[in-house]
C-alpha atoms as a PDB file:
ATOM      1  CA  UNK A   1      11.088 -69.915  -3.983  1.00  0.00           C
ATOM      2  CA  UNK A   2      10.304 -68.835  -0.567  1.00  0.00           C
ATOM      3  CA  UNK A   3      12.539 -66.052  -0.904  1.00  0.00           C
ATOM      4  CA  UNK A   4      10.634 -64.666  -3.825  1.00  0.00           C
ATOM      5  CA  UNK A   5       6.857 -65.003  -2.146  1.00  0.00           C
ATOM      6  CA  UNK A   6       8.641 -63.354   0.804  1.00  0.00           C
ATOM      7  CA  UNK A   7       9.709 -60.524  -1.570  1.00  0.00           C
ATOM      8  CA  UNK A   8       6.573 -60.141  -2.818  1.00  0.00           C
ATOM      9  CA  UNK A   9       4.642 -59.809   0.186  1.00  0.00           C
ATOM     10  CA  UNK A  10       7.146 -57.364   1.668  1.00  0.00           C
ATOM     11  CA  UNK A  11       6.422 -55.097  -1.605  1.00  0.00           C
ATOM     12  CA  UNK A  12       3.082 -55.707  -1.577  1.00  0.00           C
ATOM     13  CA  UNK A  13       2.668 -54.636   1.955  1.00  0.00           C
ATOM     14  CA  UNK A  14       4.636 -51.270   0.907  1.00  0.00           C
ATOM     15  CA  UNK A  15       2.161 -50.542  -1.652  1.00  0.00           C
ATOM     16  CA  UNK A  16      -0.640 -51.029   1.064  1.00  0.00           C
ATOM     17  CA  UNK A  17       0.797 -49.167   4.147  1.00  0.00           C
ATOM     18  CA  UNK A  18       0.354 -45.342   2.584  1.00  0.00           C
ATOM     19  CA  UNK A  19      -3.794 -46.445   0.901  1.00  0.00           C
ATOM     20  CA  UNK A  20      -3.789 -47.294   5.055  1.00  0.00           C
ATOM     21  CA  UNK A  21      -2.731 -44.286   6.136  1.00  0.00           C
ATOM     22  CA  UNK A  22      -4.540 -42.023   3.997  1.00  0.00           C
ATOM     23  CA  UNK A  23      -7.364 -43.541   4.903  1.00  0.00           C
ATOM     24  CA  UNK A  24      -6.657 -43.099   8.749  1.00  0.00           C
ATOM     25  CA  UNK A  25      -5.897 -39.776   8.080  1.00  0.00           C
ATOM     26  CA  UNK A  26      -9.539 -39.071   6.238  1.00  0.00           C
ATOM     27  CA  UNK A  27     -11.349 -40.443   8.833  1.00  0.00           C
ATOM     28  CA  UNK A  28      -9.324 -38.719  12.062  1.00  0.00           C
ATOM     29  CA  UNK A  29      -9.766 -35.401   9.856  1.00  0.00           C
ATOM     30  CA  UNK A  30     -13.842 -36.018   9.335  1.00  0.00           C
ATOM     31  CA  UNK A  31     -14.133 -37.053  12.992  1.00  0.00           C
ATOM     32  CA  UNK A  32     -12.205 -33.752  13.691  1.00  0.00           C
ATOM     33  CA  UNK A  33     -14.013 -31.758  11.222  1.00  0.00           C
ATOM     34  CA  UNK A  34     -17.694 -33.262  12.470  1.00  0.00           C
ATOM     35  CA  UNK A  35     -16.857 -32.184  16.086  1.00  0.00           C
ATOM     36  CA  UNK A  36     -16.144 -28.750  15.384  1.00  0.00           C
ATOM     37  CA  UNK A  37     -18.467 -27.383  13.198  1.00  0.00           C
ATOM     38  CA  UNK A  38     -20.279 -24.547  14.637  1.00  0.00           C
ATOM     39  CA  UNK A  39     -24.471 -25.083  14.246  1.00  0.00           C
ATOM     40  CA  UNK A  40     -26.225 -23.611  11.978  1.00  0.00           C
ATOM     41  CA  UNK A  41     -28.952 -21.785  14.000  1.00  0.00           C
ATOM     42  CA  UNK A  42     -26.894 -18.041  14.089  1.00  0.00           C
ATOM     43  CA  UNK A  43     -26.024 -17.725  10.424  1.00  0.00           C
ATOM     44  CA  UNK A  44     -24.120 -14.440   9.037  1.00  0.00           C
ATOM     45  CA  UNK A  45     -26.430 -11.704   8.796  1.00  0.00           C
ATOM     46  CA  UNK A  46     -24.217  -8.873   8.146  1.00  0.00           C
ATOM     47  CA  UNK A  47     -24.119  -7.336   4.575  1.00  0.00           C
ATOM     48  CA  UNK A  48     -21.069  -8.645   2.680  1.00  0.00           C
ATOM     49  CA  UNK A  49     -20.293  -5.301   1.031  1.00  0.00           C
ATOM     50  CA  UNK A  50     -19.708  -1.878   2.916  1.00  0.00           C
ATOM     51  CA  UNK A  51     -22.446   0.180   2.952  1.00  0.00           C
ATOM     52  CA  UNK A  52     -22.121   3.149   0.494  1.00  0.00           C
ATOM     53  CA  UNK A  53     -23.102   6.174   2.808  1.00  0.00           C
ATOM     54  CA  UNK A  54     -20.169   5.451   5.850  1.00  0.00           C
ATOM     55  CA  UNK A  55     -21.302   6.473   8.933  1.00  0.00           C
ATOM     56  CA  UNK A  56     -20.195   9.454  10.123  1.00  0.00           C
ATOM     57  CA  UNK A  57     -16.557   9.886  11.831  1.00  0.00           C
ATOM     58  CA  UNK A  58     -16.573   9.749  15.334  1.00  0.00           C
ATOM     59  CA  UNK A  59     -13.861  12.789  14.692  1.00  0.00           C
ATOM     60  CA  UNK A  60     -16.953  15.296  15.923  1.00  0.00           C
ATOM     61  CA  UNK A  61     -14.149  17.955  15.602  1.00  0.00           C
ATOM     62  CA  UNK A  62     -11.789  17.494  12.434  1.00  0.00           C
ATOM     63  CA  UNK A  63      -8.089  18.421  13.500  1.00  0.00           C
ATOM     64  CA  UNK A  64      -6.785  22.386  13.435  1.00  0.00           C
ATOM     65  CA  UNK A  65      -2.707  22.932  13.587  1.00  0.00           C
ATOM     66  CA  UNK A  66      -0.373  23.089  10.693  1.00  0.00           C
ATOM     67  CA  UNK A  67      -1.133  21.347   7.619  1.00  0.00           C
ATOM     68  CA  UNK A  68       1.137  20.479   5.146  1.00  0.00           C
ATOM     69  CA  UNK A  69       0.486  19.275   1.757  1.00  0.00           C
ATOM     70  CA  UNK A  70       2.113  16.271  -0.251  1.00  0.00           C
ATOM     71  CA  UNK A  71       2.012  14.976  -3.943  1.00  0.00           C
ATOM     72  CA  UNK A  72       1.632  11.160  -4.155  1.00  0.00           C
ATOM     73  CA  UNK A  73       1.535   8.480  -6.829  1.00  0.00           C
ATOM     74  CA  UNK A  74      -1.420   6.258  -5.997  1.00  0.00           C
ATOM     75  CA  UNK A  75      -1.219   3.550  -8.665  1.00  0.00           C
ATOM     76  CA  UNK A  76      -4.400   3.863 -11.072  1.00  0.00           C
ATOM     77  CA  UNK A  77      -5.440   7.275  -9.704  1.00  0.00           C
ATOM     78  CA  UNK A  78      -2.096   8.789 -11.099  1.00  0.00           C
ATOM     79  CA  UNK A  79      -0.490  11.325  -8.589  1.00  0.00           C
ATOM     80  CA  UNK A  80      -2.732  13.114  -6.551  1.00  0.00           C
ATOM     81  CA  UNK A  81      -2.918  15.607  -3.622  1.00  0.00           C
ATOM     82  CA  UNK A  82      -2.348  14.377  -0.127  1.00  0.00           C
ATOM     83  CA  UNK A  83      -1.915  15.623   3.538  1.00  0.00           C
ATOM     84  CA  UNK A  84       1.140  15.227   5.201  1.00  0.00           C
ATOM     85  CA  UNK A  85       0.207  11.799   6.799  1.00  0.00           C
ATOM     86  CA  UNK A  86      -0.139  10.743   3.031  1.00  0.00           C
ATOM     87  CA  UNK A  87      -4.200  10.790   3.674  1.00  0.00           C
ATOM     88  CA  UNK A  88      -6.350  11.071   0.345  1.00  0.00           C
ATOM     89  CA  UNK A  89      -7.715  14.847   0.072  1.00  0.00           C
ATOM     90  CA  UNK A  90     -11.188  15.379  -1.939  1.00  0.00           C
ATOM     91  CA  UNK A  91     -12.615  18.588  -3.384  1.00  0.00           C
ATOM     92  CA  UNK A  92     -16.702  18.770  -3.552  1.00  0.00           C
ATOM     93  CA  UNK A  93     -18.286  19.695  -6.401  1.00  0.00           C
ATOM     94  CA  UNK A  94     -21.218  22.221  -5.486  1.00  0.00           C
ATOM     95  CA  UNK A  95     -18.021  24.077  -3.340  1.00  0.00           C
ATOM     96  CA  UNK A  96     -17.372  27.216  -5.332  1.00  0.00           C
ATOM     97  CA  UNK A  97     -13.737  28.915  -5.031  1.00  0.00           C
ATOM     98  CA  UNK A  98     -13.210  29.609  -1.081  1.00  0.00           C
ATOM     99  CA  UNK A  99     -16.787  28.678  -0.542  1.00  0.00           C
ATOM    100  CA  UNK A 100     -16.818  25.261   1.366  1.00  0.00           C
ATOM    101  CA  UNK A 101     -20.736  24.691   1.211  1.00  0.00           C
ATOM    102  CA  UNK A 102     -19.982  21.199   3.020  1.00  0.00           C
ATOM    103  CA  UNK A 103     -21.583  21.366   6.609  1.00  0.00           C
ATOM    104  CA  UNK A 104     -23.452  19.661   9.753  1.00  0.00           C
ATOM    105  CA  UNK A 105     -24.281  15.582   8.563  1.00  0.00           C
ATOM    106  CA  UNK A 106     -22.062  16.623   5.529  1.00  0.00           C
ATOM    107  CA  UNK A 107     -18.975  17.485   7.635  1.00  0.00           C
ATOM    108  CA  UNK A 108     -19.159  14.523   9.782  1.00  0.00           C
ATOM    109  CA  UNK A 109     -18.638  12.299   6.609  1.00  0.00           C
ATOM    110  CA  UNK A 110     -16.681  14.605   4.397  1.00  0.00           C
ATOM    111  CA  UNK A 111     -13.816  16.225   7.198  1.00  0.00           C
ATOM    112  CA  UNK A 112     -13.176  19.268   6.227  1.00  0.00           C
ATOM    113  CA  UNK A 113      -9.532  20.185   6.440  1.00  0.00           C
ATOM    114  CA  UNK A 114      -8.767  22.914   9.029  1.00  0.00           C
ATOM    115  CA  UNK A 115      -5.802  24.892  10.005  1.00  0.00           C
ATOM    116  CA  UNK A 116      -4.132  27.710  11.816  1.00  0.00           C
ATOM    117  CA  UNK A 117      -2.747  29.191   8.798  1.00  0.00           C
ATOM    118  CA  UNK A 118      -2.084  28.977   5.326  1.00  0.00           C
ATOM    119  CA  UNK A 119      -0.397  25.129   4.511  1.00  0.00           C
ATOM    120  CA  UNK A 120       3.280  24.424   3.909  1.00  0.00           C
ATOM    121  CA  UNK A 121       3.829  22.416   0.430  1.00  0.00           C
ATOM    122  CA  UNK A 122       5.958  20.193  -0.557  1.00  0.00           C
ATOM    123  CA  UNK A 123       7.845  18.455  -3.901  1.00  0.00           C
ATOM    124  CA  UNK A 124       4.898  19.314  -6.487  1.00  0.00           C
ATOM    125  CA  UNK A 125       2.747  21.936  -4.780  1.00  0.00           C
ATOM    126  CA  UNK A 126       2.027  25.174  -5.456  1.00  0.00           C
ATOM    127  CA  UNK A 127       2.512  26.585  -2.409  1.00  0.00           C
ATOM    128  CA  UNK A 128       1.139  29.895  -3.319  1.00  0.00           C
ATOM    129  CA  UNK A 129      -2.119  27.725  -4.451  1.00  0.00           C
ATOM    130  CA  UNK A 130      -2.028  26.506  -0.786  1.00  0.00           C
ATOM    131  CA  UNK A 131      -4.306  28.960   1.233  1.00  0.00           C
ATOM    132  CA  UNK A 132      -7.078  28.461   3.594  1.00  0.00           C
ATOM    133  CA  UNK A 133     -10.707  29.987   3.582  1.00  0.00           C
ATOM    134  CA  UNK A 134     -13.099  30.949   6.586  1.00  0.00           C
ATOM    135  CA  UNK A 135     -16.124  28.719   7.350  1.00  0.00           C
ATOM    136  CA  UNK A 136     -19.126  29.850   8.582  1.00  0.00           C
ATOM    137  CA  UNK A 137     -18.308  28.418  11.960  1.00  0.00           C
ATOM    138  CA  UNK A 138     -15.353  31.160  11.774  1.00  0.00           C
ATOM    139  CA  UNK A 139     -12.765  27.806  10.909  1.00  0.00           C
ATOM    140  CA  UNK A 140     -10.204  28.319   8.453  1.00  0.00           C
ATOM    141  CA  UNK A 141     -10.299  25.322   5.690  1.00  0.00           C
ATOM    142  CA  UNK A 142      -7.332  24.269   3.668  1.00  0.00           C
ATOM    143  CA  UNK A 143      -7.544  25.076  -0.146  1.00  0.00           C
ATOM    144  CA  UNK A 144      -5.565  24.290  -3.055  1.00  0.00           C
ATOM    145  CA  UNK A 145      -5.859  26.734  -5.932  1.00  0.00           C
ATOM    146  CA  UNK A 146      -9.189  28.225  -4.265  1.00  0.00           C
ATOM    147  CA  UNK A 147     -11.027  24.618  -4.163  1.00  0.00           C
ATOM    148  CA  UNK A 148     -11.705  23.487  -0.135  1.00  0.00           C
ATOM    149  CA  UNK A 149     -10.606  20.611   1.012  1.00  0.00           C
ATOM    150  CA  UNK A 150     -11.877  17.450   2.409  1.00  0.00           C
ATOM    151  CA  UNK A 151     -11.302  14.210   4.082  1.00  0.00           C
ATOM    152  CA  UNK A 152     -13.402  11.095   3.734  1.00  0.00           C
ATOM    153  CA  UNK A 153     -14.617   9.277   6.883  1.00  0.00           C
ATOM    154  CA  UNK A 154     -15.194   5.985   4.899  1.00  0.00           C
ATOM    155  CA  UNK A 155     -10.774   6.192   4.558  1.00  0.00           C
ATOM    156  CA  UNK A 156      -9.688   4.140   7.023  1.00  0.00           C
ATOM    157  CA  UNK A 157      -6.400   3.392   6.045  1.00  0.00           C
ATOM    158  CA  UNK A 158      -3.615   6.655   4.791  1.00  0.00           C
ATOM    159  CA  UNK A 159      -3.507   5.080   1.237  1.00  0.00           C
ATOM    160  CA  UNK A 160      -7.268   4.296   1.201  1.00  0.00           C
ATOM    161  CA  UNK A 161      -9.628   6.886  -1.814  1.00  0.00           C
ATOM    162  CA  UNK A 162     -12.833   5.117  -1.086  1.00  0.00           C
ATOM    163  CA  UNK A 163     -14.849   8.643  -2.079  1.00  0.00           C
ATOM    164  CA  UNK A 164     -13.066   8.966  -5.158  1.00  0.00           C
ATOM    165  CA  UNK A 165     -16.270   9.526  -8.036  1.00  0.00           C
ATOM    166  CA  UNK A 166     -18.852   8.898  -4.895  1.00  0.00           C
ATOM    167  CA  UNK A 167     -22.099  11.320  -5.353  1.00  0.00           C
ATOM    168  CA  UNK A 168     -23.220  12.139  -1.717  1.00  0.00           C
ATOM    169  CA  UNK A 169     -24.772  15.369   0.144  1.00  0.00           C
ATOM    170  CA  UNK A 170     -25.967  16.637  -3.639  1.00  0.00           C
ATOM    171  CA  UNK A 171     -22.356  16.767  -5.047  1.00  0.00           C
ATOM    172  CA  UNK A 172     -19.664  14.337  -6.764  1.00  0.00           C
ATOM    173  CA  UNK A 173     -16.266  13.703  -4.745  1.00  0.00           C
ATOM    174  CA  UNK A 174     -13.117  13.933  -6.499  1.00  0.00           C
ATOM    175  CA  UNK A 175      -8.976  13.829  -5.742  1.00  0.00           C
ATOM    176  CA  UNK A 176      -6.872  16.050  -6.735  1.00  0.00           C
ATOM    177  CA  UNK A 177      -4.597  15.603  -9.468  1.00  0.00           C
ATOM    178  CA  UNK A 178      -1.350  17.152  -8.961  1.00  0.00           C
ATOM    179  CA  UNK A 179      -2.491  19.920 -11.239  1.00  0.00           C
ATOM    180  CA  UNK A 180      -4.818  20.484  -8.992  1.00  0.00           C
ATOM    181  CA  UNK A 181      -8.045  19.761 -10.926  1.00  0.00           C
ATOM    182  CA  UNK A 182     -10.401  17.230  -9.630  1.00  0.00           C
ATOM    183  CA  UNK A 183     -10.070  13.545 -11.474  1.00  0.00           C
ATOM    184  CA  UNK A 184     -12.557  12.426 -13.385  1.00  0.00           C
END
C-alpha cells in the first residue's frame, strides 16, 4: 500500500511541475516585459503611409553617358521598358513626340533620362525606336518611339513602379509596355 500512495504522489507531482513552470515563466516574462516598456509621453507621429508627392531627388543633375535599354517582366504590370540597371522608365502624358515638357520642380521628381547619344537596345527593343531628343537646357533625353523618358524619384529600389497611373505636374505617369505604348 505504501508503494501505491508513493506512486501516486510521484505522478501527481509530474502533473504539477510544468502548471509550476509555466507559471514562473509568465511572471519572469511580465516582470521583463513591465521593465522595458518605453513611456508613453513621445508617441509615433509620423504618417503611416508615404506621402503621395515624393520629395524631390537629391539627384539635382540626372545622369548623362550611355544608356541602354532593357525589356522586363514585372509581375502584374506585364513586361515593360527598363534601363539597363533594370530601373522602371515612365513616359508623361502632356509630353508630345520629342517634346519633353517635364522641367524645373517637375524634373527633380520625374528624372528625365539623359544621354550622350542615341541608346543601345536590347532582347525586345526597337532599337531604331531608341533615339534621344534635345531639351531646352540643350540635354539630350532618351526616347522610345518619339515618347521622352523618365525616372521616378519616389523608386527607390530597381524593381520599384511607384509612379505607375500617378497624376502629378498636370499629367498622368505611365510604363512602357514592351510595345512601347504607355499602360493603362
Amino acid at each position: 500500500m505504501i508503494r501505491a500512495t508513493t506512486a501516486g504522489v510521484l505522478a501527481l507531482g509530474v502533473l504539477t511541475l510544468p502548471g509550476c513552470a509555466a507559471l514562473e515563466n509568465q511572471d519572469a516574462n511580465s516582470a521583463a516585459t513591465t521593465s522595458t516598456r518605453a513611456p508613453v509621453t513621445n508617441p509615433r507621429t509620423e504618417p503611416l503611409t508615404a506621402a503621395s508627392n515624393p520629395p524631390p531627388s537629391n539627384e539635382r543633375t540626372p545622369p548623362i553617358g550611355d544608356v541602354s535599354l532593357a525589356v522586363e517582366d514585372r509581375g502584374d504590370l506585364g513586361e515593360i521598358i527598363v534601363d539597363s540597371s533594370g530601373r522602371t522608365l515612365y513616359t508623361f502624358s502632356k509630353d508630345a513626340p520629342n517634346e519633353p515638357t517635364c522641367y524645373g520642380e517637375c524634373a527633380d521628381t520625374w528624372l528625365p533620362l539623359l544621354s550622350d547619344s542615341d541608346p543601345a537596345g536590347g532582347i525586345g527593343i526597337d532599337v531604331a525606336s531608341a533615339k534621344t531628343t534635345p531639351r531646352r537646357e540643350g540635354r539630350d533625353q532618351v526616347t522610345y518611339r518619339g515618347m521622352p523618358l523618365y525616372r521616378y524619384a519616389g523608386d527607390k529600389l530597381d524593381i520599384d513602379a511607384k509612379g505607375q497611373g500617378l497624376d502629378m505636374f498636370g499629367g498622368e505617369w505611365r510604363v512602357l509596355t514592351k510595345a512601347g505604348e504607355p499602360l493603362n
